[in-house]
Protein backbone atom coordinates (compact mmCIF):
# COMPACT_ATOMS: atom_id res chain seq x y z
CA UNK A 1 -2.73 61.14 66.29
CA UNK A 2 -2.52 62.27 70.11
CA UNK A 3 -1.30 66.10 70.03
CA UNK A 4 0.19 66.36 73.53
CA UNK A 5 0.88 70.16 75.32
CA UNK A 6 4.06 71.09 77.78
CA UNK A 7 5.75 67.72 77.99
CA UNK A 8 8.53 66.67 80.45
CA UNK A 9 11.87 65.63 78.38
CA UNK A 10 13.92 65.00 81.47
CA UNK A 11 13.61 61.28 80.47
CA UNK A 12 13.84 61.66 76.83
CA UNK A 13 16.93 63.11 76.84
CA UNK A 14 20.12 60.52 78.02
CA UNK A 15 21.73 63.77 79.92
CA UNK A 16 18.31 64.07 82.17
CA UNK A 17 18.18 67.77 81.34
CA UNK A 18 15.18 68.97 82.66
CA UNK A 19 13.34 71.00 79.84
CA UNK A 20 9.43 70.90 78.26
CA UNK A 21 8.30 70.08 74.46
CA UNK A 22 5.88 72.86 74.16
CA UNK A 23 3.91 70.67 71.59
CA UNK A 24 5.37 66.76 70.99
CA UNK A 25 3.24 64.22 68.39
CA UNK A 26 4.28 60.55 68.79
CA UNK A 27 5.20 58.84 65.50
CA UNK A 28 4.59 55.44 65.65
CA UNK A 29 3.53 54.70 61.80
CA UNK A 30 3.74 56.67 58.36
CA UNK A 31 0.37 57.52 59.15
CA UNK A 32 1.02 59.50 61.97
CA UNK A 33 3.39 61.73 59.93
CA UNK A 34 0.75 62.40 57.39
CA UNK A 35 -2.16 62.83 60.51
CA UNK A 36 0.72 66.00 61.67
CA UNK A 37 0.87 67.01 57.77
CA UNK A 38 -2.66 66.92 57.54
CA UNK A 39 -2.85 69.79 60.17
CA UNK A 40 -2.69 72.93 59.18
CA UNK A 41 -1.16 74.27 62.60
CA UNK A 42 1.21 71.57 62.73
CA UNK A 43 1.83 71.33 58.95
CA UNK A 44 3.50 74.76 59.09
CA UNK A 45 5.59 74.66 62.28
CA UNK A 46 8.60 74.23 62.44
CA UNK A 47 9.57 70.39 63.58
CA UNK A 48 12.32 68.87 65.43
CA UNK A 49 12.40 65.08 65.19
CA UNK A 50 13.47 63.50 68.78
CA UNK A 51 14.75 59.48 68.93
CA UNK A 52 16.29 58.18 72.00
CA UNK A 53 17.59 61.54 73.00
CA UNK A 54 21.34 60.19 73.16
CA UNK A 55 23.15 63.04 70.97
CA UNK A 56 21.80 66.26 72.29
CA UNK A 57 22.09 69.17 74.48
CA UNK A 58 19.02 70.84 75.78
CA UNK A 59 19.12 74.19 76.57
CA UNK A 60 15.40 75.36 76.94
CA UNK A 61 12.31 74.44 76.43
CA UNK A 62 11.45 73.21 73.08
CA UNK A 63 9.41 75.62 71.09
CA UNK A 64 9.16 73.45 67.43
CA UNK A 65 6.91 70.62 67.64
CA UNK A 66 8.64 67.50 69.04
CA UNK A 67 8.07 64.68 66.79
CA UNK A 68 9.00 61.36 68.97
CA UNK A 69 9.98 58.61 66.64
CA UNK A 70 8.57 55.30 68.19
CA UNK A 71 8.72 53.28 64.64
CA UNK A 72 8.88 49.49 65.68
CA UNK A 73 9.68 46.64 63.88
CA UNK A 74 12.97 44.44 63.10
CA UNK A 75 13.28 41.38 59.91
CA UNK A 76 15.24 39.95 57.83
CA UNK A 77 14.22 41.29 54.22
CA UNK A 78 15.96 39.95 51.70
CA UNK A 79 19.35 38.74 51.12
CA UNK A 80 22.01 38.89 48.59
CA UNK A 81 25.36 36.98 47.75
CA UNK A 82 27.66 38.63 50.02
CA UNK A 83 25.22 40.29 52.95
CA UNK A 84 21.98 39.76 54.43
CA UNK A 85 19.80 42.55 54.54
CA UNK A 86 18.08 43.19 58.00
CA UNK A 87 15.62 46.46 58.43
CA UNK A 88 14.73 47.86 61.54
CA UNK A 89 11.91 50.36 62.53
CA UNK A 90 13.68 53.98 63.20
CA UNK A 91 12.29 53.99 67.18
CA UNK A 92 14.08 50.42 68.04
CA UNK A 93 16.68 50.64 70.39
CA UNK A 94 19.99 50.59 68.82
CA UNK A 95 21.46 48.25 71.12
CA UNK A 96 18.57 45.73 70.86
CA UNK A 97 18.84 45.25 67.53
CA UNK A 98 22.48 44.43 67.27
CA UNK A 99 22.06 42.29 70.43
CA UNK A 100 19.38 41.12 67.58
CA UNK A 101 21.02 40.39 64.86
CA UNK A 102 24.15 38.74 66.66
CA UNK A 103 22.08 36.55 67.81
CA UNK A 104 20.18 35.35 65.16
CA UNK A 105 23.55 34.80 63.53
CA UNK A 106 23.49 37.98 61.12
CA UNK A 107 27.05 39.43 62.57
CA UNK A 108 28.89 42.52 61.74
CA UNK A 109 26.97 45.20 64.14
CA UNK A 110 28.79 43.54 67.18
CA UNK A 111 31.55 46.17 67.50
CA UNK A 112 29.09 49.31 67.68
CA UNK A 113 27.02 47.19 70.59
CA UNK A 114 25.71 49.79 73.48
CA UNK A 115 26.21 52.53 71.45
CA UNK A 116 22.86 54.44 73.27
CA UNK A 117 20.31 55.71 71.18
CA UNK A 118 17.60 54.69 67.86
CA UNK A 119 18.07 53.17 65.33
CA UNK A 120 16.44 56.21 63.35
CA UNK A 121 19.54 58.10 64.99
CA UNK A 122 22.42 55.59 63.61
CA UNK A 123 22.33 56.85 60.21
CA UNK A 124 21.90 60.97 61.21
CA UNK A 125 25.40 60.79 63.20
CA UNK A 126 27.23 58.00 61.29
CA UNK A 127 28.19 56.26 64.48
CA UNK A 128 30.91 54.44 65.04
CA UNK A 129 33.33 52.68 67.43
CA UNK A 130 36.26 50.51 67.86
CA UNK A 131 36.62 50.50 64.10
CA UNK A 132 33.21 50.57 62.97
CA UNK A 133 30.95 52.78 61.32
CA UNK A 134 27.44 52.84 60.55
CA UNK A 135 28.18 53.43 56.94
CA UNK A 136 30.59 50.11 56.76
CA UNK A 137 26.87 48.13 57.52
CA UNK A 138 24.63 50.28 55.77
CA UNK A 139 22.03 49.51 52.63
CA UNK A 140 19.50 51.60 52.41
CA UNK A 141 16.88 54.02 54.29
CA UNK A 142 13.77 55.20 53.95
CA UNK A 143 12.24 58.58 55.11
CA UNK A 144 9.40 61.12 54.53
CA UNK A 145 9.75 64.50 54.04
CA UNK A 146 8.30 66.76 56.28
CA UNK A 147 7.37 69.57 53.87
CA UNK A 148 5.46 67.63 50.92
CA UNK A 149 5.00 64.15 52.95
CA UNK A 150 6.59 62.01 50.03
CA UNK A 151 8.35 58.85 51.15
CA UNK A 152 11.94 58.64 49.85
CA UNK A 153 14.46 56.17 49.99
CA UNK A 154 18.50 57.09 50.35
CA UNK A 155 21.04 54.47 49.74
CA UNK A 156 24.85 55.16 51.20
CA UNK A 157 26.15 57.35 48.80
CA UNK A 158 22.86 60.06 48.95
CA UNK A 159 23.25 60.13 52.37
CA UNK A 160 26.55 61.63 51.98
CA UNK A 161 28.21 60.28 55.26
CA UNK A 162 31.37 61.75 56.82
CA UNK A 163 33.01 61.00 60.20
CA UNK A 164 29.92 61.32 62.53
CA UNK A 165 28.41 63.34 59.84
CA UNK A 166 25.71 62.98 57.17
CA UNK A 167 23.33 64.81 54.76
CA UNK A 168 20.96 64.86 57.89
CA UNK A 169 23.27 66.96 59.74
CA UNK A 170 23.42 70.41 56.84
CA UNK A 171 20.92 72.43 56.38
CA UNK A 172 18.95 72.31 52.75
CA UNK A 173 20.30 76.16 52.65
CA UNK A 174 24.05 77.12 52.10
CA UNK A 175 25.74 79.49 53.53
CA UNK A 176 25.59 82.02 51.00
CA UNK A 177 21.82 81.40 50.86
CA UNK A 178 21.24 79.45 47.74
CA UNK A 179 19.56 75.73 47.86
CA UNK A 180 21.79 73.00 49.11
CA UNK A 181 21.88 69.64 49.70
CA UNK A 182 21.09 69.37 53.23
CA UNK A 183 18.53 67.71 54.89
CA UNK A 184 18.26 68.82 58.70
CA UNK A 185 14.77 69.13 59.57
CA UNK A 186 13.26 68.65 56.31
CA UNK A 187 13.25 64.41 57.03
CA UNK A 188 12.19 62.28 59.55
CA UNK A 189 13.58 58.74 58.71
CA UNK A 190 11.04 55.96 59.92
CA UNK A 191 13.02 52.48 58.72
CA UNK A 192 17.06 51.86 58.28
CA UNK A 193 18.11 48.54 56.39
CA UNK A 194 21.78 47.26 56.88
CA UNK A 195 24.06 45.03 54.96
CA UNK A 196 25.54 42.03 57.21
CA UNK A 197 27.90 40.42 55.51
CA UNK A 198 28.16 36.34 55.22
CA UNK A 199 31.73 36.69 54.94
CA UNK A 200 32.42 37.99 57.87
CA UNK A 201 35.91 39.06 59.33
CA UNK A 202 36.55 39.90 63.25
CA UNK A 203 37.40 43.86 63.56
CA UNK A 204 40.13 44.10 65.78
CA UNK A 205 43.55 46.26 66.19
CA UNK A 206 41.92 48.10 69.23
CA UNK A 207 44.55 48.34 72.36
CA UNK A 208 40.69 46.84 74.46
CA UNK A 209 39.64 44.60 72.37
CA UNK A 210 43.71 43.59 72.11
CA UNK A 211 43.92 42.83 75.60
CA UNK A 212 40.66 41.05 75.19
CA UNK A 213 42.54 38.68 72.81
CA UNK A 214 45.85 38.47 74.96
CA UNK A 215 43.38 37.27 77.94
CA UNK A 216 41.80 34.15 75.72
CA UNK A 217 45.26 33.14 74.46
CA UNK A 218 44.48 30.41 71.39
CA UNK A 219 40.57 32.12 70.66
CA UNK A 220 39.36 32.81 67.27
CA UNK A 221 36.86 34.77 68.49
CA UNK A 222 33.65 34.96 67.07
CA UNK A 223 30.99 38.15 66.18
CA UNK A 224 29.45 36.89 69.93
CA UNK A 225 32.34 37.02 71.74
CA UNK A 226 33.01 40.39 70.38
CA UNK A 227 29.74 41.77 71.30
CA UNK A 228 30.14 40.01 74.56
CA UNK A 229 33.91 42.12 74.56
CA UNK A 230 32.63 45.45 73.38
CA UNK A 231 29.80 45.01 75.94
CA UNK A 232 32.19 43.96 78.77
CA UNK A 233 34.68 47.14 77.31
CA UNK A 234 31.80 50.21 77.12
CA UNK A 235 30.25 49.07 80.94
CA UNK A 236 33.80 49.31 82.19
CA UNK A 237 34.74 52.74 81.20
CA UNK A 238 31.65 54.50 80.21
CA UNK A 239 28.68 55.69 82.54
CA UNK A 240 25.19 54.04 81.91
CA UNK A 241 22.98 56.77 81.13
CA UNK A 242 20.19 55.22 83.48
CA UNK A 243 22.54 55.78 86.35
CA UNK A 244 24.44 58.97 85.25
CA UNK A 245 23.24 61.17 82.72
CA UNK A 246 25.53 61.79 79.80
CA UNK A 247 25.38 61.51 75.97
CA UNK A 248 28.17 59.38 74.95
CA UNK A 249 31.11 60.76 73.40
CA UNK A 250 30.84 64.49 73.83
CA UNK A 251 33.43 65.55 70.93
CA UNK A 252 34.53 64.20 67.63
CA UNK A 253 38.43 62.48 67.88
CA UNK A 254 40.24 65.35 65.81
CA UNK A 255 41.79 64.39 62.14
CA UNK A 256 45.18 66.31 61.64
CA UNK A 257 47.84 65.91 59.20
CA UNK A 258 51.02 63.98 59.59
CA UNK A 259 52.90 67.02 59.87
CA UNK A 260 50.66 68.45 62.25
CA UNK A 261 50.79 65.25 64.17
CA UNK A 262 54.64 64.91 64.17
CA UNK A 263 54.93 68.09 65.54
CA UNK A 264 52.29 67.79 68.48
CA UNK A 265 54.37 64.55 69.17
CA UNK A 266 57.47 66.04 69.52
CA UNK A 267 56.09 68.01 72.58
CA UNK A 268 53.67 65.15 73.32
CA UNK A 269 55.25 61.65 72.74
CA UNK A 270 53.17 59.98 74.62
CA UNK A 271 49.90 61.83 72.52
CA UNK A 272 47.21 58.61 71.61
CA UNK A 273 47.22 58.63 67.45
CA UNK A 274 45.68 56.11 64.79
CA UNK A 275 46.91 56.47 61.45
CA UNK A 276 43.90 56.24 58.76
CA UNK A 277 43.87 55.08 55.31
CA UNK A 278 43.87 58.47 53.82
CA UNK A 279 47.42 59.58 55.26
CA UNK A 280 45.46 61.49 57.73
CA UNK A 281 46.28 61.00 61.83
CA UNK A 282 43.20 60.39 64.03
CA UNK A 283 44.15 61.70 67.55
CA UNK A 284 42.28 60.33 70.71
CA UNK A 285 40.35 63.54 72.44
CA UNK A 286 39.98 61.97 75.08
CA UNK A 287 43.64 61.93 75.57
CA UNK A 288 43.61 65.42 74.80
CA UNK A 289 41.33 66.54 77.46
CA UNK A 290 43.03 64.24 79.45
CA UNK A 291 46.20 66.18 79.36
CA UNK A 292 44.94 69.35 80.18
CA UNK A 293 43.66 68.03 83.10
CA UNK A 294 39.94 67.86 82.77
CA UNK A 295 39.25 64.68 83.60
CA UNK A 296 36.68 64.61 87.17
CA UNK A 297 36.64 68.00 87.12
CA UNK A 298 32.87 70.13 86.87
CA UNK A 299 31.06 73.38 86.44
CA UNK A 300 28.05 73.26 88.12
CA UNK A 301 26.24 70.23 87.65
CA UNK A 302 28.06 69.42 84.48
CA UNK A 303 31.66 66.92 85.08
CA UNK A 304 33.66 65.22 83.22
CA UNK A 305 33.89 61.74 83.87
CA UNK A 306 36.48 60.48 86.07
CA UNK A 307 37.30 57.09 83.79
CA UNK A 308 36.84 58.55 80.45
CA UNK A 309 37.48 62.45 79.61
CA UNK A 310 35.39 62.52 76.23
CA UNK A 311 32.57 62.21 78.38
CA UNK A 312 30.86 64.86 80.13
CA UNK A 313 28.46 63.68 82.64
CA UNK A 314 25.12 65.15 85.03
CA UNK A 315 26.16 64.92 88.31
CA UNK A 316 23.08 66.49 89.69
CA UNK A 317 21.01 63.54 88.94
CA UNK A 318 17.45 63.62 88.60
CA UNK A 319 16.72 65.00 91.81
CA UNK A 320 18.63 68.76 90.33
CA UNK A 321 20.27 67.85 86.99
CA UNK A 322 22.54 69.92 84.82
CA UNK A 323 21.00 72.15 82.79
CA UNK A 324 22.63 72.59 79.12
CA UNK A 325 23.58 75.94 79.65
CA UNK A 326 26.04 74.23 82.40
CA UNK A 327 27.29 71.37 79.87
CA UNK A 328 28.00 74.20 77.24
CA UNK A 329 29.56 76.40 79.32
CA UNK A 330 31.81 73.13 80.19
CA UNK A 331 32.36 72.17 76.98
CA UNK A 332 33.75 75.71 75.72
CA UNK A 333 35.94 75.58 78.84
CA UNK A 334 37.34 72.42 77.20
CA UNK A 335 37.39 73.49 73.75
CA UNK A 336 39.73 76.70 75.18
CA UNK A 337 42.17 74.45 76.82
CA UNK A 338 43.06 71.92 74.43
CA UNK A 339 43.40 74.91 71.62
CA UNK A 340 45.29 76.33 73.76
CA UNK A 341 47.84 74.10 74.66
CA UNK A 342 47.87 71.91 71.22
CA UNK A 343 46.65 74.28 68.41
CA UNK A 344 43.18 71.86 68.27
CA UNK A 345 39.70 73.24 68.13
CA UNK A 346 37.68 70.02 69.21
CA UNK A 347 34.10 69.66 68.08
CA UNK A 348 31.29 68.76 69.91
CA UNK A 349 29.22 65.48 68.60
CA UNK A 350 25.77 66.50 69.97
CA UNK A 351 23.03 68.86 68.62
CA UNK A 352 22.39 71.56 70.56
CA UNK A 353 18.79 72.45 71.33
């Protein structure tokens, strides 16, 4: 185990925010966990488990220790009637493993392809995209808690998952102090195993992926094709955070009641809405920022990207990046409008730090 002091995170972090890990421990095995365990200066301070870096906000330097998840490794490992059952080490890219297991012929991750980030990560946010979630593909994870350094495993329903939300986003304490459920910071997850199933269906009804179809008139397409789609889709409208700095989708897409939504359309017809199974209305954020007309506009170094307003973007690059006190102060500027205007109180998707 390599104990390293005052670490750069500028490229550990997809925004580029420029900020130190006071103490950071690479985890590259079960081992090393129990090697930081084993410490008694490490053992009992506090932790903060880092993967790619794609779903936070850094707004200082990092006082816990940094525990970089760099857990390799991607098989098939068993298989049943309806799914195969392919496990992947929690440091693999996310994108490399469904560019992975689309093209070893295991489909069903193709519409979540580019999402940025670990695969360690997937599970912790429940991502999801052009109708798609993590949960729809998941089987099973294991993980080792930090406090007694027992390996557990979670299957779907332990991990509790929401929209973008899972037990690994609550804390183990509730608000009113007694022991909950929670598992933030007490876990660090080092292998996720995912259900593909054999028979597969193409997950479409998206207005891209739609004009996708209307461009190959006659095509049935495949899970390829898709992931060749979704690729061709996320490039076009959404900054690579090699280039620009950003972290994906900065706020969840509101859920509202019909009601609710009948009335926003009334004085916005022209309001972006999905209806889900529930009865619930899904409306687009994006759209919503949109409206109020956020979209290119900055504070600071901190913009919001001029093809796709649920994004907020570092347009100091490396050379002077945005710092997160910038993207927050943004992103509250953003949270006022739209409540202003349509009664909604978005909610940020990344962890602030």
């Amino acid at each position: 185990m390599l104990v390293e002091k005052n670490v750069p995170l500028q490229f550990s972090n997809t925004f580029g925010i420029m900020a130190k890990a006071l103490t950071l421990v690479r985890i590259s095995s079960e081992q090393d966990i129990a090697a930081v365990l084993a410490d008694p200066a490490l053992r009992e301070a506090p932790k903060f488990v880092l993967g790619g870096g794609s779903n936070i906000v850094i707004t200082g330097d990092v006082k816990p220790v940094v525990l970089k998840v760099e857990i390799k490794g991607k098989k098939l490992v068993g298989e049943t009637a309806k799914a195969w059952i392919v496990e992947a080490g929690a440091g693999e890219s996310w994108h490399d493993i469904v560019d992975w297991t689309v093209h070893q012929g295991y489909p069903g991750l193709e519409n979540l392809a580019l999402i940025p980030g670990t695969v360690g990560g997937s599970p912790v946010q429940n991502i999801g995209a052009y109708g798609v979630e993590l949960q729809d593909r998941f089987d099973s994870l294991d993980a080792v808690d930090l406090t007694t350094g027992k390996t557990f495993t979670l299957d779907a329903a332990q991990c509790a998952f929401g929209y973008r939300d899972s037990v690994f986003k609550h804390s183990s304490s509730g608000p009113d102090g007694r022991p909950g459920l929670g598992l933030a910071g007490k876990a660090l997850i080092t292998r996720v195993r995912f259900a593909l199933p054999k028979a597969w269906k193409a997950v479409l009804g998206y207005a891209d992926i739609e004009k996708k179809m209307a461009q190959s008139p006659g095509v049935s397409p495949d899970a390829l094709q898709i992931y060749d789609w979704i690729c061709e889709i996320r490039r076009a409208k959404l900054p690579d955070p090699q280039v620009i700095g950003n972290a994906g989708s900065f706020f969840k897409n509101p859920t509202v009641s019909p009601e609710q939504c009948a009335d926003i359309i009334q004085r916005e017809p022209k309001i972006v809405h999905y209806q889900l199974a529930d009865g619930s209305v899904k409306l687009a954020a994006g759209w919503l920022i949109d409206a109020c007309g956020w979209k290119g506009k900055s504070i600071g170094n901190a913009g919001v990207y001029d093809r796709q307003a649920l994004v907020l973007v570092n347009r100091g690059g490396r050379e002077d990046p945005v710092t997160g006190g910038e993207v927050m102060t943004l992103a509250k500027a953003i949270q006022t409008s739209v409540y202003e205007r349509f009664g909604i109180l978005l909610e940020p998707e990344p962890v602030v730090v």
